[in-house]
PDB file of N, CA and C in Angstrom:
ATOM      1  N   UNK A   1      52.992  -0.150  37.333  1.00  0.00           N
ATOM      2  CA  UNK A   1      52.685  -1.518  36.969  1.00  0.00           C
ATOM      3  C   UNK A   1      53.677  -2.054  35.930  1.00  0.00           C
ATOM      4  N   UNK A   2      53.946  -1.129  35.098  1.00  0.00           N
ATOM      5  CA  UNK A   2      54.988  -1.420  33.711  1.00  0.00           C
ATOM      6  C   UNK A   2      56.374  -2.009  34.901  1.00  0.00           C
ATOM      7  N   UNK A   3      56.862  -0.977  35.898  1.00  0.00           N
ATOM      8  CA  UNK A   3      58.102  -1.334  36.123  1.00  0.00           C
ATOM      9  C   UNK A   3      58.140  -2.793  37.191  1.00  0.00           C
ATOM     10  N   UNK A   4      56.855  -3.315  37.445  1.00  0.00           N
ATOM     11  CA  UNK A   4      56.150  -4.373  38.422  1.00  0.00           C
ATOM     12  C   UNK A   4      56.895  -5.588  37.345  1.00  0.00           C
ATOM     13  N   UNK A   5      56.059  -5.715  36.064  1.00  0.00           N
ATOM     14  CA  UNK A   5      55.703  -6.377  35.410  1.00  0.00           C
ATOM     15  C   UNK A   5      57.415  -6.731  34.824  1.00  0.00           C
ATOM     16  N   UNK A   6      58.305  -5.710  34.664  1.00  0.00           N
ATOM     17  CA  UNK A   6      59.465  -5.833  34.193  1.00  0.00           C
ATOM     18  C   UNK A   6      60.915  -6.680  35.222  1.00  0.00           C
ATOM     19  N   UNK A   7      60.289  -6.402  35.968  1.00  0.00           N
ATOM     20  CA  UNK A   7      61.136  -7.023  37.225  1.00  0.00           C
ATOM     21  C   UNK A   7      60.678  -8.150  37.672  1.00  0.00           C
ATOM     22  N   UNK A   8      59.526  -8.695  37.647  1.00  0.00           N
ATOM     23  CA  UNK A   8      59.196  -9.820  37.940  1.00  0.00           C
ATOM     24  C   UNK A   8      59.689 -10.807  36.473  1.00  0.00           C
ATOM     25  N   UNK A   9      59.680 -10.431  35.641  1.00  0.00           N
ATOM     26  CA  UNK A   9      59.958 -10.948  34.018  1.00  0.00           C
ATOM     27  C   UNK A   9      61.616 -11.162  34.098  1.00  0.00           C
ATOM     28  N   UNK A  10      62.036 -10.228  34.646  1.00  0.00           N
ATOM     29  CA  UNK A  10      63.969 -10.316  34.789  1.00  0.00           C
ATOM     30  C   UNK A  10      63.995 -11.500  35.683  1.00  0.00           C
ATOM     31  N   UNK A  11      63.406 -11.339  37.029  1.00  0.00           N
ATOM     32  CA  UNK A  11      63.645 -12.355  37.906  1.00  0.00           C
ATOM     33  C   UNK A  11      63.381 -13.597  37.238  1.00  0.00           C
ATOM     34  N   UNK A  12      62.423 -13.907  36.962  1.00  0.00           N
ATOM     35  CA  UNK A  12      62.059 -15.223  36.026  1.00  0.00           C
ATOM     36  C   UNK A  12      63.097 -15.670  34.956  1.00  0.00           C
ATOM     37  N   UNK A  13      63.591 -14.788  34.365  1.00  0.00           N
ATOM     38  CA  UNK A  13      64.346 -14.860  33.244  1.00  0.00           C
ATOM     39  C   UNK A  13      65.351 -15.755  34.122  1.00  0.00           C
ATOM     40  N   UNK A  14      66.262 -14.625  34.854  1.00  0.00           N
ATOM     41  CA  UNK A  14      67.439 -14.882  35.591  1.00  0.00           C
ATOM     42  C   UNK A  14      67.308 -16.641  36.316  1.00  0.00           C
ATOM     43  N   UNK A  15      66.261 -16.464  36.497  1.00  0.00           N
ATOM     44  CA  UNK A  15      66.149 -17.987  37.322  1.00  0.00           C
ATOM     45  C   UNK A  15      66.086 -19.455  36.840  1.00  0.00           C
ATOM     46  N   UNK A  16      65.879 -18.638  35.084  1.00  0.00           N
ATOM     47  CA  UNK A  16      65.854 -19.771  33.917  1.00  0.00           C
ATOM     48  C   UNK A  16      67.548 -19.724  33.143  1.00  0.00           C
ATOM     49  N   UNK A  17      67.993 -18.654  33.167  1.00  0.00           N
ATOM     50  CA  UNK A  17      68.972 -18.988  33.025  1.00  0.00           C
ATOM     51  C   UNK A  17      70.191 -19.558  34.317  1.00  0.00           C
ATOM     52  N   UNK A  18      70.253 -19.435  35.501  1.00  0.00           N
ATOM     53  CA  UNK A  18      71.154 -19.742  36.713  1.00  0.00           C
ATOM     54  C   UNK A  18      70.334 -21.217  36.696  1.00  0.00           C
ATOM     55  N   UNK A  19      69.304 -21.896  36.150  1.00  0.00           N
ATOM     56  CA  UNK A  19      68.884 -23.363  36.002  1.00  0.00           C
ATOM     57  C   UNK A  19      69.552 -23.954  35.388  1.00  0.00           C
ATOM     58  N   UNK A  20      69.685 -23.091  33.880  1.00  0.00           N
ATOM     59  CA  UNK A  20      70.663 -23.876  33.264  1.00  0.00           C
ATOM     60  C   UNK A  20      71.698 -24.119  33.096  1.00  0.00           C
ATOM     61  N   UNK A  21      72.443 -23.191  33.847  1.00  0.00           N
ATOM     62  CA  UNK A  21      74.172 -23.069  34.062  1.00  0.00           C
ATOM     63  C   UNK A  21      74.316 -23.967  35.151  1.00  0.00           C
ATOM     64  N   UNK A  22      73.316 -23.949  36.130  1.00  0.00           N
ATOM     65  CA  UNK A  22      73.608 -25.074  37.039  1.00  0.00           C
ATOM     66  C   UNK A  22      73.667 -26.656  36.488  1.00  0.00           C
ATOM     67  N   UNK A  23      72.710 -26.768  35.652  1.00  0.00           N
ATOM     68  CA  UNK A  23      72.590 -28.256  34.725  1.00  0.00           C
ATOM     69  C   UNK A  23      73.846 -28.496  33.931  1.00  0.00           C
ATOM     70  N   UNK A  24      74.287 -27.535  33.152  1.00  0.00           N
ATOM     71  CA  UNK A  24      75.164 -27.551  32.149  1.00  0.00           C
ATOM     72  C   UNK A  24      76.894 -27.365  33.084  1.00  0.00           C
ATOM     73  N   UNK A  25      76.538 -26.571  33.358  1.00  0.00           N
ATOM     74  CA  UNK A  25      78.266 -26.605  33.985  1.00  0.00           C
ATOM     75  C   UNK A  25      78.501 -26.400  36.201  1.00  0.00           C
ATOM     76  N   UNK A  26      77.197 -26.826  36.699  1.00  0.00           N
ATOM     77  CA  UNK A  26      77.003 -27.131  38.254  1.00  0.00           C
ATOM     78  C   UNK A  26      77.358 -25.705  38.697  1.00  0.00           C
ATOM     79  N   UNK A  27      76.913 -24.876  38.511  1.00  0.00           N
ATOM     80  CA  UNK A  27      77.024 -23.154  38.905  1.00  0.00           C
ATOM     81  C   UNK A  27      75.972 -22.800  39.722  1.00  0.00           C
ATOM     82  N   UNK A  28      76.065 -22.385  40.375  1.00  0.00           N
ATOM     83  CA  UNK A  28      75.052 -21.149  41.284  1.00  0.00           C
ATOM     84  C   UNK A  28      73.983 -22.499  41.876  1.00  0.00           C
ATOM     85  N   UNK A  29      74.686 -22.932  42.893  1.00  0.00           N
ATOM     86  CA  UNK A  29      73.784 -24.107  43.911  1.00  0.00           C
ATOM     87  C   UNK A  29      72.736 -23.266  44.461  1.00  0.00           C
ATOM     88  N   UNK A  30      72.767 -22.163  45.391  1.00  0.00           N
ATOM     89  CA  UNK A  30      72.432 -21.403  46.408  1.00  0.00           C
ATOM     90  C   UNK A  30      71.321 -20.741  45.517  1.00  0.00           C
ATOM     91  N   UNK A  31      71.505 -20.052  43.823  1.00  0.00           N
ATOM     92  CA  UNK A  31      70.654 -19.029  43.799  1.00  0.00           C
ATOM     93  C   UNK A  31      69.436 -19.705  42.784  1.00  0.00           C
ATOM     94  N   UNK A  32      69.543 -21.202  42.872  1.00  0.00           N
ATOM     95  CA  UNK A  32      68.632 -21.598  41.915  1.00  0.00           C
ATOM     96  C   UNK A  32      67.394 -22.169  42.533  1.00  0.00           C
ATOM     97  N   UNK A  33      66.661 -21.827  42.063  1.00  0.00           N
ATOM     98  CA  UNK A  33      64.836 -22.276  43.261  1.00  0.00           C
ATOM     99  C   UNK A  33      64.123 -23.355  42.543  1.00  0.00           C
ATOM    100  N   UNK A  34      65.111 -24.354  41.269  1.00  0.00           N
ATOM    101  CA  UNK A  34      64.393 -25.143  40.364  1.00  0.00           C
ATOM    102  C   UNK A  34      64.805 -26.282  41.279  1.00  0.00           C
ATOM    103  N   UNK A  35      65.921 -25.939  41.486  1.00  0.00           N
ATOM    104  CA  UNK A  35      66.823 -27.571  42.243  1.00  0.00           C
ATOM    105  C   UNK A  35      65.961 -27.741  44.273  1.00  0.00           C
ATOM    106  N   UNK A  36      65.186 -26.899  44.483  1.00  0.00           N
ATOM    107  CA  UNK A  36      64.528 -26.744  45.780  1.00  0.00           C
ATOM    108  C   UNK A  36      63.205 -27.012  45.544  1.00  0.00           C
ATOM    109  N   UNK A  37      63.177 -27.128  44.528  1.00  0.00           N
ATOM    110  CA  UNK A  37      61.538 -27.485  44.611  1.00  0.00           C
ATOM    111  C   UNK A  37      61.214 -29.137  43.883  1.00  0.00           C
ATOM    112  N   UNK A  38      60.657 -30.245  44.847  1.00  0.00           N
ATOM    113  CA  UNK A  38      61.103 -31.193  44.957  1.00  0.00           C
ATOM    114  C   UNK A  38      59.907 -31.776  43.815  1.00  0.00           C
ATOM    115  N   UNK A  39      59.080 -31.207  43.075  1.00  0.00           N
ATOM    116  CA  UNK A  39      58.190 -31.945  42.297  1.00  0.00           C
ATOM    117  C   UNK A  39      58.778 -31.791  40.768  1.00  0.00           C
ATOM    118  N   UNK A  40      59.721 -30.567  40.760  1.00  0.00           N
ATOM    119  CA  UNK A  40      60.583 -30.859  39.285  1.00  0.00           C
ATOM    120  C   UNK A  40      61.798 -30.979  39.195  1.00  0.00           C
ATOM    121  N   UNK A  41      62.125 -31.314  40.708  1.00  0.00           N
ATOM    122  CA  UNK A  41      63.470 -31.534  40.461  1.00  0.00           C
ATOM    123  C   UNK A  41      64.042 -32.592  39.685  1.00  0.00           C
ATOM    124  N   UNK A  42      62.858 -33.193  39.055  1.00  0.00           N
ATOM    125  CA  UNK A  42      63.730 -34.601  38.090  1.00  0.00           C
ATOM    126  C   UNK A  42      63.402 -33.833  36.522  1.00  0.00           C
ATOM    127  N   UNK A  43      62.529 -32.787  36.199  1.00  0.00           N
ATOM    128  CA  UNK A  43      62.574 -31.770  35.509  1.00  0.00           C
ATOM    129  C   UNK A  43      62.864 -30.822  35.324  1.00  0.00           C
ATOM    130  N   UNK A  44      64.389 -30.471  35.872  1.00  0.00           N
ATOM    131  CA  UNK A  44      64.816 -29.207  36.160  1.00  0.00           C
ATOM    132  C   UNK A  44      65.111 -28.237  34.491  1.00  0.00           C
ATOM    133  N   UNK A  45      65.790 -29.120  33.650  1.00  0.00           N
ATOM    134  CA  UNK A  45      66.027 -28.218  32.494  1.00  0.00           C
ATOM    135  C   UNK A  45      64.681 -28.011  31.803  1.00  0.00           C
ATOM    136  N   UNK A  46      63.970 -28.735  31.802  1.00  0.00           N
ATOM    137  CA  UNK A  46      62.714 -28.175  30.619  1.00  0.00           C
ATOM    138  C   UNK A  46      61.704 -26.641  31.403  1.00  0.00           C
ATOM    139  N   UNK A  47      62.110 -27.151  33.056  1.00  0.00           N
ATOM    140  CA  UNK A  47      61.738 -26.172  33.711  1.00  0.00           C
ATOM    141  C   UNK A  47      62.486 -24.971  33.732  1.00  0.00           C
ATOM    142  N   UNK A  48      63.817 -25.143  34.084  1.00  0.00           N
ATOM    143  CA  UNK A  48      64.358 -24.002  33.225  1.00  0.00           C
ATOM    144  C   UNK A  48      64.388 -22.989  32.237  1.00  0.00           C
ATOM    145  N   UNK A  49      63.901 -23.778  30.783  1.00  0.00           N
ATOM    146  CA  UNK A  49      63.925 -23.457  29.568  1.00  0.00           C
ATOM    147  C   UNK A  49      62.895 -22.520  29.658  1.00  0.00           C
ATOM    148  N   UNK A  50      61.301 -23.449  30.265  1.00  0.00           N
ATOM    149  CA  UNK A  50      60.454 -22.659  30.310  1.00  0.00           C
ATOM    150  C   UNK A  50      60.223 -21.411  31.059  1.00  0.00           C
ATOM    151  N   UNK A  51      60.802 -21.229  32.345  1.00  0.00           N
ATOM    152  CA  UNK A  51      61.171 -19.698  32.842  1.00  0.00           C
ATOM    153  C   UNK A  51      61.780 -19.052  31.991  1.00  0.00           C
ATOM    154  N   UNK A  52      62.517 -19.319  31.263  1.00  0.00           N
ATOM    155  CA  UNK A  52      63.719 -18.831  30.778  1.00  0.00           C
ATOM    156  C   UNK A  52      62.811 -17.650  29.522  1.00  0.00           C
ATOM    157  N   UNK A  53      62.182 -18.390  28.818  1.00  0.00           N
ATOM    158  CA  UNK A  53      61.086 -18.155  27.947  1.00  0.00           C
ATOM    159  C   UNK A  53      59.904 -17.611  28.303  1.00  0.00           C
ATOM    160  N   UNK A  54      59.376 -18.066  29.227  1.00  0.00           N
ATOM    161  CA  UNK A  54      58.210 -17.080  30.014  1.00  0.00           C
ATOM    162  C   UNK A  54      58.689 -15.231  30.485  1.00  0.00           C
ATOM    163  N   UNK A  55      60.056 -16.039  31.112  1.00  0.00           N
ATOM    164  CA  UNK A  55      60.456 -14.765  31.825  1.00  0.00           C
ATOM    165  C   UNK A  55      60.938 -13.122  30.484  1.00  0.00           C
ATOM    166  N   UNK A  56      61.609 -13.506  29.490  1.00  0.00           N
ATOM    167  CA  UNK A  56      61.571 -13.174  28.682  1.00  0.00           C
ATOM    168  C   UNK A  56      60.350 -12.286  27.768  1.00  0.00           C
ATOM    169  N   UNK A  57      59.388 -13.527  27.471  1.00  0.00           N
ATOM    170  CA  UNK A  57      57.603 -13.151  27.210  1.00  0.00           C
ATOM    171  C   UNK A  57      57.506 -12.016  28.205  1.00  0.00           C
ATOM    172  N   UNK A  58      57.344 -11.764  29.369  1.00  0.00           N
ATOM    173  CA  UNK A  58      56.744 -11.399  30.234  1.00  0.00           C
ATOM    174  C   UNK A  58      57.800  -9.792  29.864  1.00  0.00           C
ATOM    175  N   UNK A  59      58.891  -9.754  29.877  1.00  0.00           N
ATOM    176  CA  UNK A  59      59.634  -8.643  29.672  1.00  0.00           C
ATOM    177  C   UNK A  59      58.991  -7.851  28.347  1.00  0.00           C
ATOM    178  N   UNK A  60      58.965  -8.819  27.167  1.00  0.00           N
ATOM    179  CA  UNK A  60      58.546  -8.143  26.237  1.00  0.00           C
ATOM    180  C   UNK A  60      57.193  -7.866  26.294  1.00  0.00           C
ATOM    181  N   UNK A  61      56.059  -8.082  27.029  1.00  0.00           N
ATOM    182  CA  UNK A  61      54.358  -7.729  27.381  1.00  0.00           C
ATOM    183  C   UNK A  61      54.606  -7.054  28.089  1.00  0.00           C
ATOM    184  N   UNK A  62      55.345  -6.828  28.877  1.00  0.00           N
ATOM    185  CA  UNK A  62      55.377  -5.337  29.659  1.00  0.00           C
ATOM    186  C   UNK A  62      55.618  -3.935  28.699  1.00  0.00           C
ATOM    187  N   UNK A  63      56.294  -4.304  27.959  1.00  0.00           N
ATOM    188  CA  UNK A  63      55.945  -2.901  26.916  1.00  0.00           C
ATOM    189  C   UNK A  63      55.251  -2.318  26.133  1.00  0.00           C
ATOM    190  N   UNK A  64      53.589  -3.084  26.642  1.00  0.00           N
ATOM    191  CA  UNK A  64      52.417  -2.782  25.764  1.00  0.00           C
ATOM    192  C   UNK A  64      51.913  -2.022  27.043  1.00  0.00           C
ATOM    193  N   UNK A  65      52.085  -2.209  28.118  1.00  0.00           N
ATOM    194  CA  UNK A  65      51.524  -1.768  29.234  1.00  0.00           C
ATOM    195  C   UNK A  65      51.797   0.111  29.083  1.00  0.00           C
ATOM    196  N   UNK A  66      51.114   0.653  28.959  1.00  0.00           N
ATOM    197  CA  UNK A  66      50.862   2.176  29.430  1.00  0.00           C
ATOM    198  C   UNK A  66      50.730   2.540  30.741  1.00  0.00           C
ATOM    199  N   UNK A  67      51.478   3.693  31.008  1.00  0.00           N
ATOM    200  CA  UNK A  67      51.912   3.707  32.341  1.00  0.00           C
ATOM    201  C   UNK A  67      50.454   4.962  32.971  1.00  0.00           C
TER     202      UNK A  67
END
């Protein structure tokens, strides 16, 4: 579950940061799932930020988890 919880937290992360490189300097069209989803796409950076930060959270709560 620990190594569940850690990989789903990277992915999230990763997806908050390839949001914002796409906003900031138009990078990674293909691997970003903020710019495909059509209800925030006029909120893409705050949505970003917040994966970015969740995904993170979620990395560091996985290391309370006992295996």
């Amino acid at each position: 579950m620990k190594k569940i919880c850690e990989t789903v937290g990277f992915l999230v992360f990763v997806q908050g940061v390839t949001g914002l490189l796409h906003e900031w300097l138009d990078w990674f069209r293909f691997f970003n799932l903020v710019q495909r989803l059509p209800f925030v796409a006029d909120y893409s950076l705050f949505v970003s930020i917040v994966l970015l930060v969740a995904g993170a959270a979620v990395m560091i709560a996985s290391d309370s988890i006992k295996e």
